[in-house]
N, C-alpha and C. Protein backbone atom coordinates (compact mmCIF):
# COMPACT_ATOMS: atom_id res chain seq x y z
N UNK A 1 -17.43 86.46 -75.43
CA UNK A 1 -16.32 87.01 -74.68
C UNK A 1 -15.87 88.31 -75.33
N UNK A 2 -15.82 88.70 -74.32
CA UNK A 2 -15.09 90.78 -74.96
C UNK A 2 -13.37 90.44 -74.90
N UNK A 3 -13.32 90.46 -76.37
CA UNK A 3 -12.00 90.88 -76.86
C UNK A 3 -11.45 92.32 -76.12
N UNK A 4 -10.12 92.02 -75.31
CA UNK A 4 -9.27 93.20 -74.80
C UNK A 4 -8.05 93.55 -75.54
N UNK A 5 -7.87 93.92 -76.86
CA UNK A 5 -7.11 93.81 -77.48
C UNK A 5 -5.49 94.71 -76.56
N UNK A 6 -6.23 95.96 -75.68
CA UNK A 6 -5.38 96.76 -75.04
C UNK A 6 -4.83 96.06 -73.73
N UNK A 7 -5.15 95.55 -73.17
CA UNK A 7 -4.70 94.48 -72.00
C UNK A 7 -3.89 93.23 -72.70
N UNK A 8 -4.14 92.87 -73.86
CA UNK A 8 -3.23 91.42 -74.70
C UNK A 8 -1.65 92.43 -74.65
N UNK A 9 -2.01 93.59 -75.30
CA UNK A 9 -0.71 94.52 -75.55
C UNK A 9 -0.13 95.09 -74.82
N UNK A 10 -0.71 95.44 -73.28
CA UNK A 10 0.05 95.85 -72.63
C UNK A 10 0.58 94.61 -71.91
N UNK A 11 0.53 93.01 -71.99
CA UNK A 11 1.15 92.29 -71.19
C UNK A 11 2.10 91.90 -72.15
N UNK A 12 2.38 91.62 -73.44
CA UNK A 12 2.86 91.64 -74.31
C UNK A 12 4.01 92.69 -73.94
N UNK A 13 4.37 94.05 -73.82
CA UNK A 13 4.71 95.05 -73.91
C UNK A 13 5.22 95.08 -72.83
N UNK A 14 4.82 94.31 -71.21
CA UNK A 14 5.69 93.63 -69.95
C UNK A 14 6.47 92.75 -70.37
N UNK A 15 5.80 92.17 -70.88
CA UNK A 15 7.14 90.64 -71.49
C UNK A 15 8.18 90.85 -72.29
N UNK A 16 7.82 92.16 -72.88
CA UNK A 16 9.47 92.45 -73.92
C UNK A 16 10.57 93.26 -72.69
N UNK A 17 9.84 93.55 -71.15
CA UNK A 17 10.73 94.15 -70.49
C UNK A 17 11.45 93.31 -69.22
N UNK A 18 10.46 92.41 -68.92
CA UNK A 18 10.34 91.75 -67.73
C UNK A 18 9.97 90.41 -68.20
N UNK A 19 10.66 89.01 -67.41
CA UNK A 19 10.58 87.63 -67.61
C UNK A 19 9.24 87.28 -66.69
N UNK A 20 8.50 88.18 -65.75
CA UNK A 20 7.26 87.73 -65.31
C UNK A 20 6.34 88.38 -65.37
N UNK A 21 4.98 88.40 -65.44
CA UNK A 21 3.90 89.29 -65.69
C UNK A 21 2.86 89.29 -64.41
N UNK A 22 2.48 90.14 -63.90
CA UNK A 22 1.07 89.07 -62.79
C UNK A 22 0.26 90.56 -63.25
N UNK A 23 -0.78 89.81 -62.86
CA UNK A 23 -2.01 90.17 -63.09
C UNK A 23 -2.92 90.89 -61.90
N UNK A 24 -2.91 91.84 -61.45
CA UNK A 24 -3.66 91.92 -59.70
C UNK A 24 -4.40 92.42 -60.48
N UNK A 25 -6.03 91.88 -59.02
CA UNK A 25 -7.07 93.00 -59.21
C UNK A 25 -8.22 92.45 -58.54
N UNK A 26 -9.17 92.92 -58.26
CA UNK A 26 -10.49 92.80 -57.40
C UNK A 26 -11.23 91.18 -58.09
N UNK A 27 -11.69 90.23 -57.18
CA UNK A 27 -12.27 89.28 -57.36
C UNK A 27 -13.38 89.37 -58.75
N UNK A 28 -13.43 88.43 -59.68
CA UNK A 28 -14.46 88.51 -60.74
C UNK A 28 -14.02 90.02 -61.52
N UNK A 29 -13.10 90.40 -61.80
CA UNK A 29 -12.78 91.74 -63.30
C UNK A 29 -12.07 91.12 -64.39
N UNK A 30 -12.26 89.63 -64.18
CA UNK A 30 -11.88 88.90 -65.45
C UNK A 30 -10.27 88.74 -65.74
N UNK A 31 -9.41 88.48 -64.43
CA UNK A 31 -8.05 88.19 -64.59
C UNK A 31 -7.75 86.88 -65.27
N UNK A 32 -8.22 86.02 -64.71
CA UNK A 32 -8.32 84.43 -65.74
C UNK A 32 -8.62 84.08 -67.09
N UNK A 33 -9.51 85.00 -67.31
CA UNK A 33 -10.25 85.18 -68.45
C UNK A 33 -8.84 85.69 -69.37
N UNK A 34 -8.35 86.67 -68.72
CA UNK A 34 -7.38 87.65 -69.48
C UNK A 34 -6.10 86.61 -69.78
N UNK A 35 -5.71 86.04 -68.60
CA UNK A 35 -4.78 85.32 -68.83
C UNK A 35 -5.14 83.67 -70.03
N UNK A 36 -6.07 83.71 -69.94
CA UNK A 36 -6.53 82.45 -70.45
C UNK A 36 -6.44 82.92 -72.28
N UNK A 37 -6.99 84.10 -72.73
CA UNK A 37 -7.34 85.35 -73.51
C UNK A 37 -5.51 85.12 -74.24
N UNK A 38 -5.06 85.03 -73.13
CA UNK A 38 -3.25 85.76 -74.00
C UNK A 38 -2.94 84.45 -73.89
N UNK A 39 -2.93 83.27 -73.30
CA UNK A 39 -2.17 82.20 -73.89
C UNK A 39 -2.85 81.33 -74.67
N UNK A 40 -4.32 81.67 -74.98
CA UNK A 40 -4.84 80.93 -76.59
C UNK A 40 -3.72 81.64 -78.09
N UNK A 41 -2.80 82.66 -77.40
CA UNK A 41 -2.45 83.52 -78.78
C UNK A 41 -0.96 82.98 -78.64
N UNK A 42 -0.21 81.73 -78.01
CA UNK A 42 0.69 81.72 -77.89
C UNK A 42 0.85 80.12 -77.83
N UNK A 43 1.82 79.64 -78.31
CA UNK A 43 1.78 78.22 -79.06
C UNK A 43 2.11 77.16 -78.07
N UNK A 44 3.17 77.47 -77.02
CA UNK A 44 3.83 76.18 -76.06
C UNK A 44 3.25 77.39 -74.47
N UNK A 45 2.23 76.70 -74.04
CA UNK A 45 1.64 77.19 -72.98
C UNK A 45 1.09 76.20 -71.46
N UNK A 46 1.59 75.95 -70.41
CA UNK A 46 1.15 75.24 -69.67
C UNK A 46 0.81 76.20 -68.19
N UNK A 47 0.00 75.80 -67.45
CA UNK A 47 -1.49 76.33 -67.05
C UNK A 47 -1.50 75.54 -65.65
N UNK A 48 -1.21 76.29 -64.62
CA UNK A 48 -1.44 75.44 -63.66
C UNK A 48 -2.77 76.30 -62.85
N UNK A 49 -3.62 75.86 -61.59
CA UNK A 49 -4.42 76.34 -61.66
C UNK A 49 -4.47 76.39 -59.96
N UNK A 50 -4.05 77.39 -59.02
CA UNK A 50 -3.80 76.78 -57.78
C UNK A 50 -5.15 76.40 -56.95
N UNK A 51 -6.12 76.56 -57.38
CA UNK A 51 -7.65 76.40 -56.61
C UNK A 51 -7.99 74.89 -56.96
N UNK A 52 -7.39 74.14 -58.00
CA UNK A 52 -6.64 72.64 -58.10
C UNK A 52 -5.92 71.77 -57.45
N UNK A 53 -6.73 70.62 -56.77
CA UNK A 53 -5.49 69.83 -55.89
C UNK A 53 -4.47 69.61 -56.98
N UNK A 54 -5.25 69.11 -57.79
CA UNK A 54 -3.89 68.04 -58.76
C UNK A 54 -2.44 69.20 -59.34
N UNK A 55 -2.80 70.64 -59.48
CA UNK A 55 -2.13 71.35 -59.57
C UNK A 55 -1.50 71.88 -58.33
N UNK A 56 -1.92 71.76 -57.42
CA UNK A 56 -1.31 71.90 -56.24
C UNK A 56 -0.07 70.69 -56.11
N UNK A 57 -0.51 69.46 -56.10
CA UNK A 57 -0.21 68.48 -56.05
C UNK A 57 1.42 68.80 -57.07
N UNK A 58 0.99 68.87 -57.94
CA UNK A 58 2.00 69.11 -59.66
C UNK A 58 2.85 69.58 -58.70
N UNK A 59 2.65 71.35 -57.98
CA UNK A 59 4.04 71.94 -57.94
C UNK A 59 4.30 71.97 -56.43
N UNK A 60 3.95 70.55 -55.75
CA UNK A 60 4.64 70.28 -54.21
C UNK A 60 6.30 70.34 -54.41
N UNK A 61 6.41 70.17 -55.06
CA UNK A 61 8.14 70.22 -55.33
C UNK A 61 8.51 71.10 -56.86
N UNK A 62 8.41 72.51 -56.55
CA UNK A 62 8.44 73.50 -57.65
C UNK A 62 8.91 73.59 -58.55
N UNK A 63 10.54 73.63 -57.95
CA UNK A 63 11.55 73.79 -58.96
C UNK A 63 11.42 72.26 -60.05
N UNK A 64 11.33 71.23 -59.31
CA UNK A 64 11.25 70.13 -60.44
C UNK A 64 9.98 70.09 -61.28
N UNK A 65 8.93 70.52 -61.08
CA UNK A 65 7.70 70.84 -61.92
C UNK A 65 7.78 72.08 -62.69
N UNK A 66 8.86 72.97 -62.75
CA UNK A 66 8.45 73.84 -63.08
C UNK A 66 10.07 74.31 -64.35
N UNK A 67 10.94 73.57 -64.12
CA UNK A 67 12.68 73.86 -64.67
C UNK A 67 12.49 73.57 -65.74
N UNK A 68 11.76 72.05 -65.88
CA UNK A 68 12.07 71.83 -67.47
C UNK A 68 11.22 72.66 -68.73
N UNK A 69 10.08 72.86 -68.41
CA UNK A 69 8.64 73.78 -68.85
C UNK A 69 9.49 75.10 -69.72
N UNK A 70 9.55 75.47 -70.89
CA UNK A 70 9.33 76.28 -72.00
C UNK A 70 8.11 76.98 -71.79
N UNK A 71 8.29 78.56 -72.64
CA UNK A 71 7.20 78.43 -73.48
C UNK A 71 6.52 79.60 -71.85
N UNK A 72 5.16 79.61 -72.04
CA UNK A 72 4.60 80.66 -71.41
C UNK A 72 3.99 79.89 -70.17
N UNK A 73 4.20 80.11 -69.17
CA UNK A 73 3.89 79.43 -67.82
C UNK A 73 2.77 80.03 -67.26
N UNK A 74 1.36 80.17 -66.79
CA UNK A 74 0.81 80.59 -66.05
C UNK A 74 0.26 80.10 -64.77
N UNK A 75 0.56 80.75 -63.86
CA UNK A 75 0.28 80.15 -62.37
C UNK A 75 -1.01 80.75 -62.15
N UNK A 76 -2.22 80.34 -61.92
CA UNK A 76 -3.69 81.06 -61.58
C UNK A 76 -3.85 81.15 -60.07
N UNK A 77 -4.11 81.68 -59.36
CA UNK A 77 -4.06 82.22 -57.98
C UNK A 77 -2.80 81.71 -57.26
N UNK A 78 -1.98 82.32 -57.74
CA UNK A 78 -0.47 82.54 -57.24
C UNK A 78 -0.22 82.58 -55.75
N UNK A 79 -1.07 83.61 -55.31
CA UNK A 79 -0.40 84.03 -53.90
C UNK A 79 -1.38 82.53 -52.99
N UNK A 80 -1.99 81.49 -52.98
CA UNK A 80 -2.09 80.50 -52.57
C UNK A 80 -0.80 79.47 -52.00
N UNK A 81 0.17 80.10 -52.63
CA UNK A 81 1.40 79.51 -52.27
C UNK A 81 2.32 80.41 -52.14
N UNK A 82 2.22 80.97 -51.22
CA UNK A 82 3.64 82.35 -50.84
C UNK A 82 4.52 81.49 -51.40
N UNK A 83 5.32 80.46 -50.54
CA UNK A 83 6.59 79.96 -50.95
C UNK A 83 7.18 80.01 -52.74
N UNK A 84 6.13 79.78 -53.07
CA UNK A 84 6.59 79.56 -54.68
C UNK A 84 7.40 80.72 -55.08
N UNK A 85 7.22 81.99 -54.71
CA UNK A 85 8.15 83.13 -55.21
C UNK A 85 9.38 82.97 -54.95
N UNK A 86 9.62 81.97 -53.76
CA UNK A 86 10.90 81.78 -54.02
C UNK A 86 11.54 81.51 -54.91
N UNK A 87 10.93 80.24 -55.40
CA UNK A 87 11.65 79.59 -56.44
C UNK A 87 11.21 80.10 -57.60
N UNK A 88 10.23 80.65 -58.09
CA UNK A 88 9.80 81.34 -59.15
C UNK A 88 11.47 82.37 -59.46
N UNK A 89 11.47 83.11 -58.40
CA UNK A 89 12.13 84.27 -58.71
C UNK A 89 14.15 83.57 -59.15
N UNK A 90 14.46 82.13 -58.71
CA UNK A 90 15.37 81.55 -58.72
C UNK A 90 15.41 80.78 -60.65
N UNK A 91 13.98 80.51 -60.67
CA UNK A 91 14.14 80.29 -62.21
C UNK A 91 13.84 81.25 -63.14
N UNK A 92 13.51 82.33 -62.98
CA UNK A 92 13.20 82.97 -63.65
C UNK A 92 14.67 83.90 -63.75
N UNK A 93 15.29 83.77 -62.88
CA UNK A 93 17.10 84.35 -63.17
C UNK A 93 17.34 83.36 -63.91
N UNK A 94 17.41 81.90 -63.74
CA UNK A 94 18.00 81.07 -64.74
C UNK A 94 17.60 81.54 -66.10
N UNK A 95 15.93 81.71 -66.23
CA UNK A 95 15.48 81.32 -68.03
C UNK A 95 15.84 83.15 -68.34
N UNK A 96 16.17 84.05 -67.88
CA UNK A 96 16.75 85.21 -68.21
C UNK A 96 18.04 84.96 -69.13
N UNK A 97 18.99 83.65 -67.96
CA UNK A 97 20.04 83.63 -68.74
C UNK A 97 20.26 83.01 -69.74
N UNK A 98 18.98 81.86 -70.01
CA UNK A 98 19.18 81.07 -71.23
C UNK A 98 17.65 81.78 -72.07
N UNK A 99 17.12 82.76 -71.64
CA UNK A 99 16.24 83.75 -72.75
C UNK A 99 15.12 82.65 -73.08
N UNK A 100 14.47 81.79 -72.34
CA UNK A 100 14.23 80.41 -73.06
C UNK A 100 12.62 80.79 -72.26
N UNK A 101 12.27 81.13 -71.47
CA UNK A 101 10.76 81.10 -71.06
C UNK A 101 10.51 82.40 -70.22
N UNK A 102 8.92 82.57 -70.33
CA UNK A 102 8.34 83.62 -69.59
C UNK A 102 6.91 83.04 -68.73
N UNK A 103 6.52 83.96 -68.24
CA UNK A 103 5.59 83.65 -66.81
C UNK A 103 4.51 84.56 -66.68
N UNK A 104 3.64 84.20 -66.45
CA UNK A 104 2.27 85.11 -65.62
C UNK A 104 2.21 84.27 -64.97
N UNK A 105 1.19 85.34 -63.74
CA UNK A 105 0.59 84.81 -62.47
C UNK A 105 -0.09 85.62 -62.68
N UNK A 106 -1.48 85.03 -62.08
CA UNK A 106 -2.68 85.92 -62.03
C UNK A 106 -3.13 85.40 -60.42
N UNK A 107 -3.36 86.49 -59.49
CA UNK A 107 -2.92 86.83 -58.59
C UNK A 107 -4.44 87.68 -58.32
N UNK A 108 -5.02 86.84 -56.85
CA UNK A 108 -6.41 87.54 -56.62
C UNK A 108 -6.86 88.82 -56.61
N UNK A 109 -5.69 89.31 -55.34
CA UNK A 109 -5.76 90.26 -54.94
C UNK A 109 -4.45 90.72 -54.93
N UNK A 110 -3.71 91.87 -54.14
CA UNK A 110 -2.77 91.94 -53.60
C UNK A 110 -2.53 92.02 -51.97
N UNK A 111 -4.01 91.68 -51.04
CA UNK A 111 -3.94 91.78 -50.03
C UNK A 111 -2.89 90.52 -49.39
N UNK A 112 -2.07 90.61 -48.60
CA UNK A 112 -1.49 89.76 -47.86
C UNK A 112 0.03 89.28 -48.58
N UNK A 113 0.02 89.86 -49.61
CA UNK A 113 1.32 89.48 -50.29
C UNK A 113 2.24 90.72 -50.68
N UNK A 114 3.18 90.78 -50.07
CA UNK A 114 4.33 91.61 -49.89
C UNK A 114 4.33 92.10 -51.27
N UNK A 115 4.43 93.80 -51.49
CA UNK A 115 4.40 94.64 -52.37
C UNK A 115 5.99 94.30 -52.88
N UNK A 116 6.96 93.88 -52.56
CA UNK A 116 8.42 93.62 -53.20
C UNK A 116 8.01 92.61 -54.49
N UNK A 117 7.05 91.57 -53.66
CA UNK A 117 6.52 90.29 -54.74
C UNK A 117 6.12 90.89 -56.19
N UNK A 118 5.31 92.21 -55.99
CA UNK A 118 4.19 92.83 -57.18
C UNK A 118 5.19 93.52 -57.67
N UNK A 119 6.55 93.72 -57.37
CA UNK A 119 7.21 94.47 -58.61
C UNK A 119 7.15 93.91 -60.11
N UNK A 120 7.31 94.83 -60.84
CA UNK A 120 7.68 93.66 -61.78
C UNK A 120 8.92 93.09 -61.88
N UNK A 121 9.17 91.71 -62.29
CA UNK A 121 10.13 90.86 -62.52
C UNK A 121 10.35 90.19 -61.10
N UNK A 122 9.36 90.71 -60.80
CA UNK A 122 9.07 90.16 -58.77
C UNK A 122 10.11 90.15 -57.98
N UNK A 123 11.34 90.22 -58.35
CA UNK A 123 12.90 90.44 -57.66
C UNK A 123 12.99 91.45 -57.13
């Protein structure tokens, strides 16, 4: 595996500005990889995977799969579930105010998902 030491630092370098990170980009340029890459370097990490029933399954009811969770969250093909930005963007004001967790999504493409979503801090 090719070490990206400049991609670890520039998501790193989102996270000291912004409580969410996503990842866009063309099918197979190694977004998973990347995300997978930055949370081996980070200690309380949970991994959901949306091309996964059982992870599908996990966040049928979001906010309760997703409130109590610390620590670095990654959602892997994100835009599989438009709805979730809802509530993404509802806890991620909460853990702002208690400073207590952060987020990636790694995110196929950006076709079909509203450019407001791809801001950063997705709000």
């Amino acid at each position: 595996m090719i070490e990206r030491p400049a991609a670890i630092a520039r998501i790193d370098a989102a996270f000291t500005v912004h409580p969410a990170v996503a990842l866009v980009g063309p099918r197979q340029c190694g977004k998973t990889t990347l995300a997978r890459m930055y949370a081996k370097k980070k200690a309380d990490v949970t991994f959901f995977d949306l091309e996964r029933a059982m992870d599908q399954r996990r966040l049928e009811a979001p906010e309760q799969a997703l409130s109590p969770l610390g620590g670095l969250v990654v959602i892997d093909e994100v835009q599989r579930a438009p709805s979730l930005f809802e509530t993404l963007r509802v806890l991620l004001d909460r853990s702002r105010a208690r400073d207590s967790c952060c987020w990636a999504a790694r995110l196929r493409g950006c076709s079909g998902i509203p450019r407001r979503r791809l801001r950063a801090g997705w709000g």
